[in-house]
Protein backbone atom coordinates (compact mmCIF):
# COMPACT_ATOMS: atom_id res chain seq x y z
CA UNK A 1 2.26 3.56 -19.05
CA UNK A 2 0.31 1.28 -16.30
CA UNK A 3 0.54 2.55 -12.77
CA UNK A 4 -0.17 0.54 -9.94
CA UNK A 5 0.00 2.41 -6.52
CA UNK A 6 -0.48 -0.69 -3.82
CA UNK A 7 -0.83 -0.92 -0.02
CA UNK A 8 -1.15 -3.59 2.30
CA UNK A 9 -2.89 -4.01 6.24
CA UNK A 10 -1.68 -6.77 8.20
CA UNK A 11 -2.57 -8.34 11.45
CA UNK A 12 -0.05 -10.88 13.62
CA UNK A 13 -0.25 -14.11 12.31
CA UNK A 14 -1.07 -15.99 14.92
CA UNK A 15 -1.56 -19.58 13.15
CA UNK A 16 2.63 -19.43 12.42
CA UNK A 17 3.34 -18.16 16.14
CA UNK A 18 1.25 -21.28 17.21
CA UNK A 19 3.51 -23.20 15.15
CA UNK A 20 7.09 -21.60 16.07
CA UNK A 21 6.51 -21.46 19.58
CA UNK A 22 3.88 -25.06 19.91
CA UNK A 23 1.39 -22.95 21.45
CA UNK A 24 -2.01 -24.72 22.02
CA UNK A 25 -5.39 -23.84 23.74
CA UNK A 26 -5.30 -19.81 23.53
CA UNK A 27 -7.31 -17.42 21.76
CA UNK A 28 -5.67 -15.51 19.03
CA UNK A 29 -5.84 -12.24 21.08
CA UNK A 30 -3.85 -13.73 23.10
CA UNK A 31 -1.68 -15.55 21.06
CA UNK A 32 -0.71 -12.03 19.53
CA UNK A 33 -0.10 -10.76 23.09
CA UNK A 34 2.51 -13.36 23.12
CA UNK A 35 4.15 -12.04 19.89
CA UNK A 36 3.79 -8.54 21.12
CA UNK A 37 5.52 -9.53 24.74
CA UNK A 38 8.02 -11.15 23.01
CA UNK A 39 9.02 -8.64 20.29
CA UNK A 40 9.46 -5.76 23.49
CA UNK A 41 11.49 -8.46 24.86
CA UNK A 42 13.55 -8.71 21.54
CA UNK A 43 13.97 -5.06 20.96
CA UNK A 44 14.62 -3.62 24.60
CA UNK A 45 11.04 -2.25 25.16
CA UNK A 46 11.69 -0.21 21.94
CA UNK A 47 8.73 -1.64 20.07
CA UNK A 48 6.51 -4.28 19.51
CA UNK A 49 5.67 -4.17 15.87
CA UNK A 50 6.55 -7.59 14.45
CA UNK A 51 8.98 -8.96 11.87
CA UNK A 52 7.85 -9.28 8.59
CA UNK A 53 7.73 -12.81 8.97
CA UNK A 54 4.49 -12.74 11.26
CA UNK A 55 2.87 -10.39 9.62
CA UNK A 56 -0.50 -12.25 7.86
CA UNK A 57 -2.19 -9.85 4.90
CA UNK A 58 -5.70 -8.91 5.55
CA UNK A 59 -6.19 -6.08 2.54
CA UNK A 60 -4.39 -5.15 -0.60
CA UNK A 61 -5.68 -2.05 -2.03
CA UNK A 62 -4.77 -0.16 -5.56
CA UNK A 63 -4.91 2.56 -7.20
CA UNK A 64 -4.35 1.56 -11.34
CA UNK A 65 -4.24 4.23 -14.10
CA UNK A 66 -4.03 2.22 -17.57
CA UNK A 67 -4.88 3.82 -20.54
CA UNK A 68 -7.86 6.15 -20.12
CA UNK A 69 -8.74 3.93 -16.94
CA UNK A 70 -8.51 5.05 -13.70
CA UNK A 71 -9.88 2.64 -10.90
CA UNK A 72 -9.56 2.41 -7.02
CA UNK A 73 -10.17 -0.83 -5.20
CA UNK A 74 -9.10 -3.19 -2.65
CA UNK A 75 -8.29 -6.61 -3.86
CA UNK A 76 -10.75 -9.97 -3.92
CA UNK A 77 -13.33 -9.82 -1.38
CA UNK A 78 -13.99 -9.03 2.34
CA UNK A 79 -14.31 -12.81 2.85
CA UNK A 80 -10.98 -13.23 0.41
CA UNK A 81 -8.13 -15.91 1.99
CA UNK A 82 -4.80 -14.40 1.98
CA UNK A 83 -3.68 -16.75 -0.53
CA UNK A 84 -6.13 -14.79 -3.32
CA UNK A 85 -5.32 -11.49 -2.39
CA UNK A 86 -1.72 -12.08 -2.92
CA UNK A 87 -2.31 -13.96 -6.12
CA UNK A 88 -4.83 -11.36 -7.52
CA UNK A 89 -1.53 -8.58 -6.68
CA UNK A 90 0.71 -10.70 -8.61
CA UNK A 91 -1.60 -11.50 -11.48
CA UNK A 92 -1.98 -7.84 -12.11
CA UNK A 93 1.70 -7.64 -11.97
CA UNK A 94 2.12 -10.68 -14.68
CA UNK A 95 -0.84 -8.79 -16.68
CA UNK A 96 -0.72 -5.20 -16.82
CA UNK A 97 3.55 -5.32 -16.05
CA UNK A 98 2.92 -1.93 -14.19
CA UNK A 99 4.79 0.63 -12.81
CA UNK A 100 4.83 -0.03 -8.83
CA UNK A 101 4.41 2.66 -6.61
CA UNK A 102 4.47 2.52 -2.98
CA UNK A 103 5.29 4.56 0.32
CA UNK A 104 8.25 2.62 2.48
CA UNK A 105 6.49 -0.71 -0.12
CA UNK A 106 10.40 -1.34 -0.38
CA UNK A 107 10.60 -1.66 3.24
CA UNK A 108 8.14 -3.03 4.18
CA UNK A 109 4.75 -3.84 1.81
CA UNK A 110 7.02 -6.22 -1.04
CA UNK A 111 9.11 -8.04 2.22
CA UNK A 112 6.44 -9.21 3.50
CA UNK A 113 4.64 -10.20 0.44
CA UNK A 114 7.54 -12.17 -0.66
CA UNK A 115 7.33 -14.01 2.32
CA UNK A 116 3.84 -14.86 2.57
CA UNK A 117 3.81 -16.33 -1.24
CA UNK A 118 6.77 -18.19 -0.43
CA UNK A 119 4.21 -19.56 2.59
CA UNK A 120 1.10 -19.99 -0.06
CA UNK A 121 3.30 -21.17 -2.89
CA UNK A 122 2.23 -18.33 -4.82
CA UNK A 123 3.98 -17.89 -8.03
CA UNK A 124 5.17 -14.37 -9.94
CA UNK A 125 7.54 -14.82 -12.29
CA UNK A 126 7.24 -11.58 -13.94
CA UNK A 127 7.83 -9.78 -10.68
CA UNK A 128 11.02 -11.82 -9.66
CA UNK A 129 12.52 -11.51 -13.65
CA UNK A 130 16.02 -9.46 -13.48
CA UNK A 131 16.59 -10.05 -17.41
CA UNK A 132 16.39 -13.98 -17.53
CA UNK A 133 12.90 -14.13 -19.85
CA UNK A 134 12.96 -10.46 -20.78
CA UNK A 135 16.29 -8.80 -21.69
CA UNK A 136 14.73 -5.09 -20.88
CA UNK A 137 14.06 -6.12 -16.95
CA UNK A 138 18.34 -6.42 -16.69
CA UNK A 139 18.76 -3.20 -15.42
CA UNK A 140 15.01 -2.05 -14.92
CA UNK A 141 13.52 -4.37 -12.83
CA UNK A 142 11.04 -4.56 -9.49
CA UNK A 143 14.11 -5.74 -7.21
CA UNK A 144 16.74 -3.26 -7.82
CA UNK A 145 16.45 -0.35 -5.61
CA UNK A 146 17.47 2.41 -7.77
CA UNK A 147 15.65 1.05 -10.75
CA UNK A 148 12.26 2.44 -11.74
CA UNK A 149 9.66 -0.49 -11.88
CA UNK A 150 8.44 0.01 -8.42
CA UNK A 151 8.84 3.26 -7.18
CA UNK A 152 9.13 3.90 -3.41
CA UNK A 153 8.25 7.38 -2.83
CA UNK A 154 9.24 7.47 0.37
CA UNK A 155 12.48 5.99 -0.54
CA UNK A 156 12.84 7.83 -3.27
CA UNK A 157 11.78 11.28 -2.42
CA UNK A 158 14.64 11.39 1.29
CA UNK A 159 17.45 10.58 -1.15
CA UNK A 160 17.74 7.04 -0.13
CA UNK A 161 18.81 8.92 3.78
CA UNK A 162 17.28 6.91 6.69
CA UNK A 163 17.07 10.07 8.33
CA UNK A 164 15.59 11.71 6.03
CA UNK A 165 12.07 9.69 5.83
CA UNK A 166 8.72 10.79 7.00
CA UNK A 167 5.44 9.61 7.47
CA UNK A 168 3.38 9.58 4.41
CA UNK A 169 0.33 11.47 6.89
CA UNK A 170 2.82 14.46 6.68
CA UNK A 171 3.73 14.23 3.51
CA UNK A 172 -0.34 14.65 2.10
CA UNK A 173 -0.84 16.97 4.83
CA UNK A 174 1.30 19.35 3.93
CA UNK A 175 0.65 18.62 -0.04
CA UNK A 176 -2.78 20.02 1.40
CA UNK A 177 -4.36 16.15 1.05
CA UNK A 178 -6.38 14.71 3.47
CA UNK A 179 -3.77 12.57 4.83
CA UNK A 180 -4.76 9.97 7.38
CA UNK A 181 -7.77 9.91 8.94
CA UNK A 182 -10.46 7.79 10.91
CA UNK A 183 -8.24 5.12 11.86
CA UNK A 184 -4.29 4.16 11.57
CA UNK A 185 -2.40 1.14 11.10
CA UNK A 186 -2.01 0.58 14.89
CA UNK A 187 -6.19 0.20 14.71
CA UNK A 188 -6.25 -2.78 12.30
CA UNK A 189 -5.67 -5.23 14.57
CA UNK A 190 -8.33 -4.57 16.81
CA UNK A 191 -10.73 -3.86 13.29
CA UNK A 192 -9.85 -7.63 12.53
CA UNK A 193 -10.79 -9.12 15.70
CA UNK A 194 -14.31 -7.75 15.41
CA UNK A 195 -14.52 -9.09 12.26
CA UNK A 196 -14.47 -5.48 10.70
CA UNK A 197 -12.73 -6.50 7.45
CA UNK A 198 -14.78 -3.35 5.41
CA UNK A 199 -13.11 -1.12 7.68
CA UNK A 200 -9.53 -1.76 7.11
CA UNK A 201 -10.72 -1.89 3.24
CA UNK A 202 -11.48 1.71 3.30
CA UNK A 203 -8.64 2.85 5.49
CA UNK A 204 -6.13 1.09 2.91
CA UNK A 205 -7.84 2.53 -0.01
CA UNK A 206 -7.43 5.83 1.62
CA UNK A 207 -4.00 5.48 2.09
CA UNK A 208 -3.35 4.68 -2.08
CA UNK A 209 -5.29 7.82 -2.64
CA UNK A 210 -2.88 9.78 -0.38
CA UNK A 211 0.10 7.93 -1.69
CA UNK A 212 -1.22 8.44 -5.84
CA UNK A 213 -1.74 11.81 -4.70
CA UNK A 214 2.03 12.24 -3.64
CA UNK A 215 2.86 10.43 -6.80
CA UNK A 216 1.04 12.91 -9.72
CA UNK A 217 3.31 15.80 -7.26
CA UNK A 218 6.11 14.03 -7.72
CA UNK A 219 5.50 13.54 -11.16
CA UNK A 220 5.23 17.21 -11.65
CA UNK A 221 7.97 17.81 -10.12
CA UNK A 222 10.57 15.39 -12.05
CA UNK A 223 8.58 16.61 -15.22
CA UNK A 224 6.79 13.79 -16.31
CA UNK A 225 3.87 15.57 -15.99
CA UNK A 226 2.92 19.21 -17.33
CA UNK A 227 0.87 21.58 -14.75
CA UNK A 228 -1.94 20.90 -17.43
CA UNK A 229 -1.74 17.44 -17.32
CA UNK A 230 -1.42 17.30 -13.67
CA UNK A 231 -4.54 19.41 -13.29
CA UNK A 232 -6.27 17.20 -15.85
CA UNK A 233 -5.35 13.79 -13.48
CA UNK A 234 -6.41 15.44 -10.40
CA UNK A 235 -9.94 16.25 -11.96
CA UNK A 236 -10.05 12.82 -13.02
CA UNK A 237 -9.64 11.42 -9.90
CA UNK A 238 -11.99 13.65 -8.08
CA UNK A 239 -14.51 12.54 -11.04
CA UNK A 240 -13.79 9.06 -10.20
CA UNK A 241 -14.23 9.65 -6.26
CA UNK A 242 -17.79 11.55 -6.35
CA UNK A 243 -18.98 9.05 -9.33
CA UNK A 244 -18.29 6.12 -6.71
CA UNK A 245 -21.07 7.09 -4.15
CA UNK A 246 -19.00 5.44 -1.32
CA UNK A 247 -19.11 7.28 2.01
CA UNK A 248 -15.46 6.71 2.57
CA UNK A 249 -14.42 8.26 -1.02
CA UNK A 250 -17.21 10.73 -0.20
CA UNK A 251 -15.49 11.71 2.99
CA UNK A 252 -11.38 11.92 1.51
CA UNK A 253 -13.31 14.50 -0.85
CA UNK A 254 -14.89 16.67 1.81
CA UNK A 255 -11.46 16.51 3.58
CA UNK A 256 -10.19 17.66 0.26
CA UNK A 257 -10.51 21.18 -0.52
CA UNK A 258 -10.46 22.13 -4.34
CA UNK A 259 -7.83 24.54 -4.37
CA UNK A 260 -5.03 22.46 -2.61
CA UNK A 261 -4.59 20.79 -5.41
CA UNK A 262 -3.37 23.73 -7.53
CA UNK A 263 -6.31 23.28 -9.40
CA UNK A 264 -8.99 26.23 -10.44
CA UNK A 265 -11.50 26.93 -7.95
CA UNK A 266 -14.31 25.24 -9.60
CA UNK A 267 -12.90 21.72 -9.68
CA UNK A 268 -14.18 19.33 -7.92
């Protein structure tokens, strides 16, 4: 079975506020400090994170295991247009027909790539199939919510309970994963403005190691996976990590102790 574990990073899209709102002559700091003002204003003061429909991509980042393959990367290049990143997600979709995995992907990472290929004309037709071209994608399919094509773990794992989510940093955490670190989502913005497009790269590939991580657990613990086999995919990944040479992969190991992965104390 393919697995694809994805994550996106997304900063205001301030070319499609300039064209709701005809506003001309500003910078696109403050541009999004117009979005921001006016999503406090929508919500009461309660927040000012933006509807999905201003949300531009700036990273796409994987985790795929296929086969005896195991690879972690972020989508096209630093200097990548939005439109290729979300073509490159959906190619891999129409080539590899994956399992999806994701943490809150459901509500949020697939919304708002639906509507930014709707924007780029950006076709997946193997992603949108409920059973029209393939009869097996009738009641397994990437849109249904209870079906098993793309897996929400965060969904998934609170029972489908609003009140029951958390915050995948927890989750790793107290997995004994590094969890979050460095930077968070709320520091992309202000990564993209300086033109730090490497740095939101790494964060987002951190965060599909921490969410792959929470996937081989959960794996175990629906029985998918034996303890053996488990151990075997965490060794592989730690392989895969240390063989990369990449300070950011160098630094989710050191933040990774060996035995908090149930594993014996000489892996890693």
């Amino acid at each position: 079975m393919n697995v694809f574990v994805f994550d996106i990073e997304t900063v205001p899209d301030v070319d499609g506020a300039r064209k709701l709102w005809n506003i001309d002559g500003l910078e696109d700091k403050d541009v999004a400090n117009i979005m921001f003002s006016k999503r406090q204003q929508e919500t009461a003061g309660r927040t000012d994170f933006l509807r999905y429909h201003l949300h531009k991509i700036v990273a796409i980042s994987a985790v795929l295991r296929c086969d005896d393959r195991l690879s972690v990367w972020s989508l096209g290049e630093e200097d990548s247009p939005e439109p290729e990143l979300i073509r490159r997600f959906f190619e891999g979709v129409e080539r590899f027909t994956p399992v999806l995995v994701s943490w809150n992907g459901g509500g949020f990472d697939l919304p708002v790539l639906h509507y930014r290929a709707l924007q780029h004309r950006i076709s997946a037709q193997r992603y949108w199939d409920t059973g029209a071209e393939d009869p097996s994608f009738r009641y397994n399919n990437y849109l249904g919510r209870f079906h098993w094509r793309h897996i929400d773990l965060m969904d998934v794992i609170s029972g489908y309970q609003g009140r029951a989510v958390a915050p995948l940093d927890d989750i790793a955490t107290l997995l004994g994963f590094p969890g979050k670190f460095g930077m968070s989502g709320k520091d992309v913005w202000g990564r993209y403005l300086d033109g730090n497009i490497r740095s939101i790269r790494d964060y987002c590939e951190t965060d599909v190691l921490n969410t792959y991580l929470v996937y081989l657990r959960f794996e175990l613990m629906r029985g998918h996976l034996l303890e053996s086999q488990y151990e075997s995919e965490i060794q592989r990944l730690r392989a895969f990590l240390r063989d990369a040479e990449q300070p950011h992969f160098a630094e989710f190991l050191a933040a990774w102790p060996a035995d908090s992965a149930g594993c014996e104390s000489n892996v890693g």
